[in-house]
PDB file of N, CA and C in Angstrom:
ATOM      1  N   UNK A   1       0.825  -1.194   0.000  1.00  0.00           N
ATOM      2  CA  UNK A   1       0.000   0.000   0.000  1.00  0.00           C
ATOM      3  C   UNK A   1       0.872   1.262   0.000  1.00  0.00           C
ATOM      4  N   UNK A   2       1.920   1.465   1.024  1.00  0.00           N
ATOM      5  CA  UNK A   2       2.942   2.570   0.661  1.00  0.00           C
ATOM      6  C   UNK A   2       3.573   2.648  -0.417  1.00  0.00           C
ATOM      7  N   UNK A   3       3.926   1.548  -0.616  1.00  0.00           N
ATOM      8  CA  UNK A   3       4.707   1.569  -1.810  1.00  0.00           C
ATOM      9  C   UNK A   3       3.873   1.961  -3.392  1.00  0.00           C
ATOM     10  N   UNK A   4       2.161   1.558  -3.138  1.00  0.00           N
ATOM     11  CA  UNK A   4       1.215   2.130  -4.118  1.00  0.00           C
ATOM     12  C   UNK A   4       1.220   4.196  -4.088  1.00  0.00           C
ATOM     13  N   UNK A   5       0.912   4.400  -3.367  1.00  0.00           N
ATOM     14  CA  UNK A   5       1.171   5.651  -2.333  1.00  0.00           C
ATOM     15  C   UNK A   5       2.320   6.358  -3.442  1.00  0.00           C
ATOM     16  N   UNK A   6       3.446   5.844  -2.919  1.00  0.00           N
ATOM     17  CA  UNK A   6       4.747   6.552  -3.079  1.00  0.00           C
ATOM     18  C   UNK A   6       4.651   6.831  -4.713  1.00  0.00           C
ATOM     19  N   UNK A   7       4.476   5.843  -5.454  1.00  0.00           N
ATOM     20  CA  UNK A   7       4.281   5.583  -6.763  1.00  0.00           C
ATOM     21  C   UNK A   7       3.563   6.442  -7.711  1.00  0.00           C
ATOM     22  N   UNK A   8       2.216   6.995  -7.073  1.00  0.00           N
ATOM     23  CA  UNK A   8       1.759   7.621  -7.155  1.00  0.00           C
ATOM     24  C   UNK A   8       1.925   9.201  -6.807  1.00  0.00           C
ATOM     25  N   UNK A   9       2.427   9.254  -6.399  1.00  0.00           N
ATOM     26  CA  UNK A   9       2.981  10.792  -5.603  1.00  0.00           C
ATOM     27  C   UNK A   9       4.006  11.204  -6.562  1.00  0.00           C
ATOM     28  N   UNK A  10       5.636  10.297  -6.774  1.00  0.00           N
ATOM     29  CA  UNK A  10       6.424  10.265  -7.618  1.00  0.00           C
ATOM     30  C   UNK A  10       5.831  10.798  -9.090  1.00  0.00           C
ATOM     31  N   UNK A  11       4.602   9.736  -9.770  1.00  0.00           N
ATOM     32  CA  UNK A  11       4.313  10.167 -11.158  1.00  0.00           C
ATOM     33  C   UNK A  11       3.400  11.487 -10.834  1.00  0.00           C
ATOM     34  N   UNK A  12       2.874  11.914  -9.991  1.00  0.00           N
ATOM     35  CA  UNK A  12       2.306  13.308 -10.170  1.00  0.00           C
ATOM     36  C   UNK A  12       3.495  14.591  -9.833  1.00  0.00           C
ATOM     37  N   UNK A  13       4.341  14.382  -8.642  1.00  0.00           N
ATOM     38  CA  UNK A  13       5.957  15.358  -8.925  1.00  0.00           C
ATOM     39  C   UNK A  13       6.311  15.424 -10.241  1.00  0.00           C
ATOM     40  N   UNK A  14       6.575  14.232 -11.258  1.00  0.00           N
ATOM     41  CA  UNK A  14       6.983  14.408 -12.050  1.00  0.00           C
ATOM     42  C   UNK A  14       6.217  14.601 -13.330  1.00  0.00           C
ATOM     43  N   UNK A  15       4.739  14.350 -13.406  1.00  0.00           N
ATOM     44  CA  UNK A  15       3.735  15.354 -14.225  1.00  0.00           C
ATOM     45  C   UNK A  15       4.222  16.430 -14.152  1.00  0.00           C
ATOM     46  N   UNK A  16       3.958  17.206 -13.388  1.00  0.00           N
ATOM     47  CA  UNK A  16       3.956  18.602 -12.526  1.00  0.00           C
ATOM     48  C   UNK A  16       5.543  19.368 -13.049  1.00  0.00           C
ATOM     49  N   UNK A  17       6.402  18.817 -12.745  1.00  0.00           N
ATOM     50  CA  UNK A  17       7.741  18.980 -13.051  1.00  0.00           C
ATOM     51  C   UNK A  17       7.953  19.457 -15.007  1.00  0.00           C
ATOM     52  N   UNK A  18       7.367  18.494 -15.511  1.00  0.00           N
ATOM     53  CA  UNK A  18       7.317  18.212 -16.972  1.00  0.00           C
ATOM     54  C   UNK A  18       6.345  19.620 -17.740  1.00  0.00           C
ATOM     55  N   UNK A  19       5.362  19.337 -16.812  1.00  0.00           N
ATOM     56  CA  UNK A  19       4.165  20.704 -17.102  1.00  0.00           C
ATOM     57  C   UNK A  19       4.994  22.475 -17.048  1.00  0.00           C
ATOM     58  N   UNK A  20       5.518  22.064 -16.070  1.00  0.00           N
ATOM     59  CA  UNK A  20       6.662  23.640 -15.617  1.00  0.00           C
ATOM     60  C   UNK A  20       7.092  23.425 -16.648  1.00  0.00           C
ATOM     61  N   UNK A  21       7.898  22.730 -17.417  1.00  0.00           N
ATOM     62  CA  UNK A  21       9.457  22.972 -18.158  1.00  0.00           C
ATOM     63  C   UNK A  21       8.329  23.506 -19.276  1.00  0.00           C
ATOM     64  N   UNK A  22       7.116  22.140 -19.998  1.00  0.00           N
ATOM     65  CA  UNK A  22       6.905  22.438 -21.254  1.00  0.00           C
ATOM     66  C   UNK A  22       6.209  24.023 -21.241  1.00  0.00           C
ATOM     67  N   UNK A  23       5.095  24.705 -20.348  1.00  0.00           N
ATOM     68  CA  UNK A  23       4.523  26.014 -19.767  1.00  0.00           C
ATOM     69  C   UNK A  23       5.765  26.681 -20.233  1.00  0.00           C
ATOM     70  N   UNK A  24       7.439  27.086 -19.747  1.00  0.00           N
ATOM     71  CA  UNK A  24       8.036  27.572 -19.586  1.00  0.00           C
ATOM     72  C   UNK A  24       8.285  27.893 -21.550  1.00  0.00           C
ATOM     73  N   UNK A  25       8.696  26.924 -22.126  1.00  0.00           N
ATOM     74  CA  UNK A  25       9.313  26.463 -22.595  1.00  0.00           C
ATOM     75  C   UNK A  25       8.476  27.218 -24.192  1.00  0.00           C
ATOM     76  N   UNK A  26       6.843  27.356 -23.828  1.00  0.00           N
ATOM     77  CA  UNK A  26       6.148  27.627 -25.064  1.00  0.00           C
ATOM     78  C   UNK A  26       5.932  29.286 -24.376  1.00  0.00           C
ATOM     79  N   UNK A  27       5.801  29.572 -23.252  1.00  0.00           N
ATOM     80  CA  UNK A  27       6.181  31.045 -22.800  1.00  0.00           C
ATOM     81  C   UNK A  27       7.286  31.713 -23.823  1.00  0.00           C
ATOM     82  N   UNK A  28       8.175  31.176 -23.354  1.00  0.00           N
ATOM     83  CA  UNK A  28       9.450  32.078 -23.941  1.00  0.00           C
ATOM     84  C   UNK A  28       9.432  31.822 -25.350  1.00  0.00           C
ATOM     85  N   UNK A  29       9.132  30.995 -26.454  1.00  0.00           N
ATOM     86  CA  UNK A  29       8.880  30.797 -27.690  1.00  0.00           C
ATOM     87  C   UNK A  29       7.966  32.157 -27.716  1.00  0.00           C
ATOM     88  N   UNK A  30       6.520  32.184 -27.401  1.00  0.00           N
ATOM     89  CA  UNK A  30       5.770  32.728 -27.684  1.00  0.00           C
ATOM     90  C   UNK A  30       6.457  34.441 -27.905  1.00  0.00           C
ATOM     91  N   UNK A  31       7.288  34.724 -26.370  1.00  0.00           N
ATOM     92  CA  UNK A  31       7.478  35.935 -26.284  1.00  0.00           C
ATOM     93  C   UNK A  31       8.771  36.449 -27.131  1.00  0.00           C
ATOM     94  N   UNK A  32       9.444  35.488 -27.292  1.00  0.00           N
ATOM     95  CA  UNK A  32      10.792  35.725 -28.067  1.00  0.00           C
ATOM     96  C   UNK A  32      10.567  35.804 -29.378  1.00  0.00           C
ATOM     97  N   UNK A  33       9.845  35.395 -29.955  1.00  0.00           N
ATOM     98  CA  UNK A  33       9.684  35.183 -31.266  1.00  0.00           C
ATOM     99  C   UNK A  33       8.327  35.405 -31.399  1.00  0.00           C
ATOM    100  N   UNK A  34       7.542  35.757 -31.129  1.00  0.00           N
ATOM    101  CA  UNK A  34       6.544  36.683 -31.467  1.00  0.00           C
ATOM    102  C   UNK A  34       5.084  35.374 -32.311  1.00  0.00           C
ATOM    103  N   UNK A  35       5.200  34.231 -31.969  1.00  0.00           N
ATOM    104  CA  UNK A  35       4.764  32.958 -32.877  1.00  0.00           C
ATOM    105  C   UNK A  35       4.572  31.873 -31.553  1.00  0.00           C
ATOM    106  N   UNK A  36       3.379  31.073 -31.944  1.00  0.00           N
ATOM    107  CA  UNK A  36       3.267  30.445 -30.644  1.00  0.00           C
ATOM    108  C   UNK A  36       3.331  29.097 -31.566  1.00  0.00           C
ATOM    109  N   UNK A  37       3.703  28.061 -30.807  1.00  0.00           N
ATOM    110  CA  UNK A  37       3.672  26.900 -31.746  1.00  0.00           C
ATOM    111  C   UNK A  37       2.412  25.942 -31.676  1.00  0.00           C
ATOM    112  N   UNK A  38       2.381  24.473 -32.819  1.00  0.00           N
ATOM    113  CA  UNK A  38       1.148  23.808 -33.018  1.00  0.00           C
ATOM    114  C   UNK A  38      -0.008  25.421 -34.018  1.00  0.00           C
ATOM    115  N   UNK A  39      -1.142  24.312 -34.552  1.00  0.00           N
ATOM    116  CA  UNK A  39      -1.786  24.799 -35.733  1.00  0.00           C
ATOM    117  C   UNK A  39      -2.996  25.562 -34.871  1.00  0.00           C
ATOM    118  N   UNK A  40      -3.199  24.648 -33.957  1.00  0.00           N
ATOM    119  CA  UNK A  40      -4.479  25.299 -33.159  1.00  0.00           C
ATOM    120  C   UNK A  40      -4.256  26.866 -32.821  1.00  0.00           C
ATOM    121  N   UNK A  41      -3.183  26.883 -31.898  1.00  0.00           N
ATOM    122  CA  UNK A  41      -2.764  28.046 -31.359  1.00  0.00           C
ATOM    123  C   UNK A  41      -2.627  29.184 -32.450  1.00  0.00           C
ATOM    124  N   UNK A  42      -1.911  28.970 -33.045  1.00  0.00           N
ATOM    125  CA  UNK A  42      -1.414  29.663 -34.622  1.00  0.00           C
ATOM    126  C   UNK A  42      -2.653  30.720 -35.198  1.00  0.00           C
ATOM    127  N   UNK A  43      -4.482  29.247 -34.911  1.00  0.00           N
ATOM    128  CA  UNK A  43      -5.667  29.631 -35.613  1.00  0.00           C
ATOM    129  C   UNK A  43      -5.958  31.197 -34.500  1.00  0.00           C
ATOM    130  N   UNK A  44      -5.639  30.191 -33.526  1.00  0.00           N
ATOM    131  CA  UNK A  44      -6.941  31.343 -32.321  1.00  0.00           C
ATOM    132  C   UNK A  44      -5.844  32.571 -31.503  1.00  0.00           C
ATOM    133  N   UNK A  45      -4.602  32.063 -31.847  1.00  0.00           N
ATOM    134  CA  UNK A  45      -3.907  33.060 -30.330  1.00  0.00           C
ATOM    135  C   UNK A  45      -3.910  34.470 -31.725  1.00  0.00           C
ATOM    136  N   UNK A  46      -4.394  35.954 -31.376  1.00  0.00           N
ATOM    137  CA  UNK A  46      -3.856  37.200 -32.007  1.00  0.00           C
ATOM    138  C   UNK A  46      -2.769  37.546 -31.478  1.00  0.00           C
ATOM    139  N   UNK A  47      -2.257  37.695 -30.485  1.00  0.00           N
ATOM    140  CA  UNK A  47      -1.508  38.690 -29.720  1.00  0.00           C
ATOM    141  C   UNK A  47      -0.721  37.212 -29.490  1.00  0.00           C
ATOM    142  N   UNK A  48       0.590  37.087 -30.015  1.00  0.00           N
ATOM    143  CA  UNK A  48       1.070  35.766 -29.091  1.00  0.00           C
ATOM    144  C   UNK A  48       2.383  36.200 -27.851  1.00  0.00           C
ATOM    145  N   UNK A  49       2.262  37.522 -28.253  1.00  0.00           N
ATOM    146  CA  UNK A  49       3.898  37.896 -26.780  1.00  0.00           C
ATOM    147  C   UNK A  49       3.099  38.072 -25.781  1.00  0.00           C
ATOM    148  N   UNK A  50       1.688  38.940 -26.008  1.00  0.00           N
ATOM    149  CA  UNK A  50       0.920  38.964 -24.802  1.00  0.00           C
ATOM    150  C   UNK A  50       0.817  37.596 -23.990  1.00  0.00           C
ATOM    151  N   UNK A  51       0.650  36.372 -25.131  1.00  0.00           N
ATOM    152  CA  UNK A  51       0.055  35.037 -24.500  1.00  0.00           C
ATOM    153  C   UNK A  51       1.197  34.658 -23.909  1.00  0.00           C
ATOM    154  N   UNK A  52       2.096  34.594 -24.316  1.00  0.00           N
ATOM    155  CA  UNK A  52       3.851  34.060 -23.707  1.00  0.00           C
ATOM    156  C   UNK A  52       3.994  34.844 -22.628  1.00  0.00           C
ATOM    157  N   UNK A  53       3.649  36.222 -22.650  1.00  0.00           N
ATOM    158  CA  UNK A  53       4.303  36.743 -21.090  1.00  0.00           C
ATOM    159  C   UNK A  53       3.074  36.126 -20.031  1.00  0.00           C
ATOM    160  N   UNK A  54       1.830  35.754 -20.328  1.00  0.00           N
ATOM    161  CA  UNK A  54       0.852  35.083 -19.624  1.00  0.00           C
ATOM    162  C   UNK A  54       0.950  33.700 -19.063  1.00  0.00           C
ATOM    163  N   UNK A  55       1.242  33.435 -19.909  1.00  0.00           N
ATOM    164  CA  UNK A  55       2.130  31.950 -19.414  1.00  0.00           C
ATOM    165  C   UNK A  55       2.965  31.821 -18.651  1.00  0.00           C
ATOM    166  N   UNK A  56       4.444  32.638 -19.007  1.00  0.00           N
ATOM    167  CA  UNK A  56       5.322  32.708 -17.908  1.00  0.00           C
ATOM    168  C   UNK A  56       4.672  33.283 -16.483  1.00  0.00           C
ATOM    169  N   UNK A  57       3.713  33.881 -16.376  1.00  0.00           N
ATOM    170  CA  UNK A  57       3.894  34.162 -15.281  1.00  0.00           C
ATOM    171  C   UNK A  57       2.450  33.256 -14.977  1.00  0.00           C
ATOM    172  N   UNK A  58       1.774  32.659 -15.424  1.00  0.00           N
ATOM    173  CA  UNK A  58       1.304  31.743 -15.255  1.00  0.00           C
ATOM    174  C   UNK A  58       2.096  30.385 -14.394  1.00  0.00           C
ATOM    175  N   UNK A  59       2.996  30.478 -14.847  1.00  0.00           N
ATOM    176  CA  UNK A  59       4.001  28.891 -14.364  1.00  0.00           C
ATOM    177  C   UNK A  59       5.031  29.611 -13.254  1.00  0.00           C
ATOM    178  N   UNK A  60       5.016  31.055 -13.059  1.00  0.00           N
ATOM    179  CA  UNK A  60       5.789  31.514 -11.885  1.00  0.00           C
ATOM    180  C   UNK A  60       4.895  31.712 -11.132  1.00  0.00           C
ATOM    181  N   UNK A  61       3.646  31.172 -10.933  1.00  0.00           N
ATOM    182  CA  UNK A  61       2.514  31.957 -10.220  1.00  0.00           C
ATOM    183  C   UNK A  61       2.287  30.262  -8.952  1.00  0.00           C
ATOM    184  N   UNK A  62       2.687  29.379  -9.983  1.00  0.00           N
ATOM    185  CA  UNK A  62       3.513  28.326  -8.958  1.00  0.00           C
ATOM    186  C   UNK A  62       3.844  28.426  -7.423  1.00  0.00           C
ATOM    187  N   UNK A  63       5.310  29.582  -7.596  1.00  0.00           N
ATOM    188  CA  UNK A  63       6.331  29.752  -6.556  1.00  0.00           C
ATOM    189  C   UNK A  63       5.771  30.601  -6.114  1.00  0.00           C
ATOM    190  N   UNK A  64       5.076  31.709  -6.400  1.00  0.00           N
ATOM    191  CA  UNK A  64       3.952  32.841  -6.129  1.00  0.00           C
ATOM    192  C   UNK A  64       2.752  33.017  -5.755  1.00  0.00           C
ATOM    193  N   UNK A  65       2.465  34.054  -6.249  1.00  0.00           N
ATOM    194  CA  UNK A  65       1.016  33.779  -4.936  1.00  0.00           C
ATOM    195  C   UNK A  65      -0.489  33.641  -6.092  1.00  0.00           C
ATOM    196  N   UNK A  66      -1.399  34.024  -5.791  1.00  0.00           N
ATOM    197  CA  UNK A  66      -2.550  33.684  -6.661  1.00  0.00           C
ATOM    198  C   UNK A  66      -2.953  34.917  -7.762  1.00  0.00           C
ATOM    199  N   UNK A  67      -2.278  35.710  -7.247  1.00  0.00           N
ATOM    200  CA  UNK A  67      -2.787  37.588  -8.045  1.00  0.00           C
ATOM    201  C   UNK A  67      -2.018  37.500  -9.207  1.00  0.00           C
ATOM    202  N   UNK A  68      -0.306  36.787  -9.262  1.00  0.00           N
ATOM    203  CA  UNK A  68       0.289  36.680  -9.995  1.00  0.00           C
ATOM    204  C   UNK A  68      -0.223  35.583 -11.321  1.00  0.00           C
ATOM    205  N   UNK A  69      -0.617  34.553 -10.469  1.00  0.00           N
ATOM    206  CA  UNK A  69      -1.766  33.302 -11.479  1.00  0.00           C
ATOM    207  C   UNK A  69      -2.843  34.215 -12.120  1.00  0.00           C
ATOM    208  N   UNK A  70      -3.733  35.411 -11.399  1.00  0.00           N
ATOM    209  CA  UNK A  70      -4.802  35.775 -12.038  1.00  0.00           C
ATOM    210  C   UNK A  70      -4.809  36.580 -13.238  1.00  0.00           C
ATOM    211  N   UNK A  71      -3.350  37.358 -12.924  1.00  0.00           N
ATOM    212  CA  UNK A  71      -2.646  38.533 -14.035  1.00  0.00           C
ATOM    213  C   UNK A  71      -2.037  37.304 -15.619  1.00  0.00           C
ATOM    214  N   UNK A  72      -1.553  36.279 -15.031  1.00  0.00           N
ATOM    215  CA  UNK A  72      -0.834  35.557 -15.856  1.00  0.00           C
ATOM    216  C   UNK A  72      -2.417  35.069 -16.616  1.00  0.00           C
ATOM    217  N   UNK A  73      -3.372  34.698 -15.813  1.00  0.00           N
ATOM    218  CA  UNK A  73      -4.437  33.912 -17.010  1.00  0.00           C
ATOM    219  C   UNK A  73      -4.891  34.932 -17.867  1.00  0.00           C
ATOM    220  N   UNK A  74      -5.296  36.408 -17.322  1.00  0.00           N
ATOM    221  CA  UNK A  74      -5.751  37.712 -17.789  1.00  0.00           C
ATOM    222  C   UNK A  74      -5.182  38.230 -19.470  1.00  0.00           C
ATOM    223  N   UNK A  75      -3.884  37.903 -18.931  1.00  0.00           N
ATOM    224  CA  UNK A  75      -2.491  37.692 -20.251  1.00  0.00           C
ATOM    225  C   UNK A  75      -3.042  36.930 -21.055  1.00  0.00           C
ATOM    226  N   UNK A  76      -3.181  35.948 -20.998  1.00  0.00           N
ATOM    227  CA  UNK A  76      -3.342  34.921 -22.044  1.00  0.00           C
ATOM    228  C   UNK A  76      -4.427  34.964 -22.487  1.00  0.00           C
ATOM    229  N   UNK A  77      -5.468  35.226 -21.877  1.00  0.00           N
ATOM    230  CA  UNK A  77      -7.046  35.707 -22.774  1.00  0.00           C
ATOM    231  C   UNK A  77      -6.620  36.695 -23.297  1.00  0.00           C
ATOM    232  N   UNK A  78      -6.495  37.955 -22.955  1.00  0.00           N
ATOM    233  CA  UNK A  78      -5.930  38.790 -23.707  1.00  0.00           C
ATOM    234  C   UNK A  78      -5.035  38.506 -25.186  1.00  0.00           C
ATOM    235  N   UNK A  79      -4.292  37.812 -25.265  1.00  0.00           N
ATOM    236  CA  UNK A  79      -3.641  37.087 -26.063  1.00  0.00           C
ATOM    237  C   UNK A  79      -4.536  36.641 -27.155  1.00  0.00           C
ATOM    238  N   UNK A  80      -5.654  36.569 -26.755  1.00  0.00           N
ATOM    239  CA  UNK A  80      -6.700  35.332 -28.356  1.00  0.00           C
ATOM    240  C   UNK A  80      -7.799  36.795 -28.368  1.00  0.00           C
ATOM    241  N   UNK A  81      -7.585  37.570 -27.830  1.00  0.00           N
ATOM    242  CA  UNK A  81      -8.427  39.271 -28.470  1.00  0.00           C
ATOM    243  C   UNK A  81      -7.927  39.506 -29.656  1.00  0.00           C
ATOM    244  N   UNK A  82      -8.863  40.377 -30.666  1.00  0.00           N
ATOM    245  CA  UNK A  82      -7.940  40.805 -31.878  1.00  0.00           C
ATOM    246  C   UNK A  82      -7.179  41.930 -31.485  1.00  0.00           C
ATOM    247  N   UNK A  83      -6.574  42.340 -32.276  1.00  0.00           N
ATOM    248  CA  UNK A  83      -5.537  43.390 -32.034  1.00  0.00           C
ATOM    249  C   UNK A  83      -6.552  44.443 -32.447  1.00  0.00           C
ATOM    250  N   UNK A  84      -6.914  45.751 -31.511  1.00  0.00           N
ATOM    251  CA  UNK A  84      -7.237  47.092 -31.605  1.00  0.00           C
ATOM    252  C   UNK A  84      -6.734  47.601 -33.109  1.00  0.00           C
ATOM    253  N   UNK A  85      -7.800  47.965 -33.829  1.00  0.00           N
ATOM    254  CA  UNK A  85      -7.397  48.888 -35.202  1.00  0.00           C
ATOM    255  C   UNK A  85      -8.265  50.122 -34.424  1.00  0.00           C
ATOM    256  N   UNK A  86      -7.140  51.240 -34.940  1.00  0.00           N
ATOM    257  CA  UNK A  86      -7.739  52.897 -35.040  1.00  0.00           C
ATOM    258  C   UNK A  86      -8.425  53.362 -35.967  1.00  0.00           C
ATOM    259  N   UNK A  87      -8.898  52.562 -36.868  1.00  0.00           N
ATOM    260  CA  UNK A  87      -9.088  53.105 -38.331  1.00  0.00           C
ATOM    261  C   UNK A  87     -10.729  53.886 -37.962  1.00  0.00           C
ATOM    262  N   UNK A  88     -11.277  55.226 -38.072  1.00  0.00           N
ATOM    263  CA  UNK A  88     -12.377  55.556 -37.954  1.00  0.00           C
ATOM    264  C   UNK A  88     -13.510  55.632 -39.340  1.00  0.00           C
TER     265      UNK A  88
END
């Protein structure tokens, strides 16, 4: 039974672990390069640095507190808005 336990605990640390890197990993794509990857994203994200800086602080919101999670999801909706035209 512990040893079921432990097993279980282990593969969710290391879900969790995997989730940070890949979160991190399509953050900084997004924001560095201005392009978010996969076709889906590509269809729906407008704004993709907005969505990348949402993310990152989405996955720092982790080590952080919950305001930082709420700003980071805020980001990323923001992110699939169209972009504001001035044209009158």
């Amino acid at each position: 039974m512990a040893l079921a336990m432990l097993i279980i605990v282990l593969g969710l640390w290391c879900a969790g672990i995997v989730l940070l890197v890949l979160g991190t990993t399509i953050g900084m794509y997004a924001l560095a390069l201005g392009r978010v990857p996969g076709r889906w994203l590509q269809r729906n994200v407008e704004n993709p640095r907005v969505w990348g800086a949402g993310a990152l602080l989405l996955v720092a919101a982790v080590f952080s507190s919950r305001t930082v999670a709420l700003i980071g999801a805020g980001l990323i909706t923001l992110g699939y808005l169209k972009k504001p035209t001035f044209d009158h």
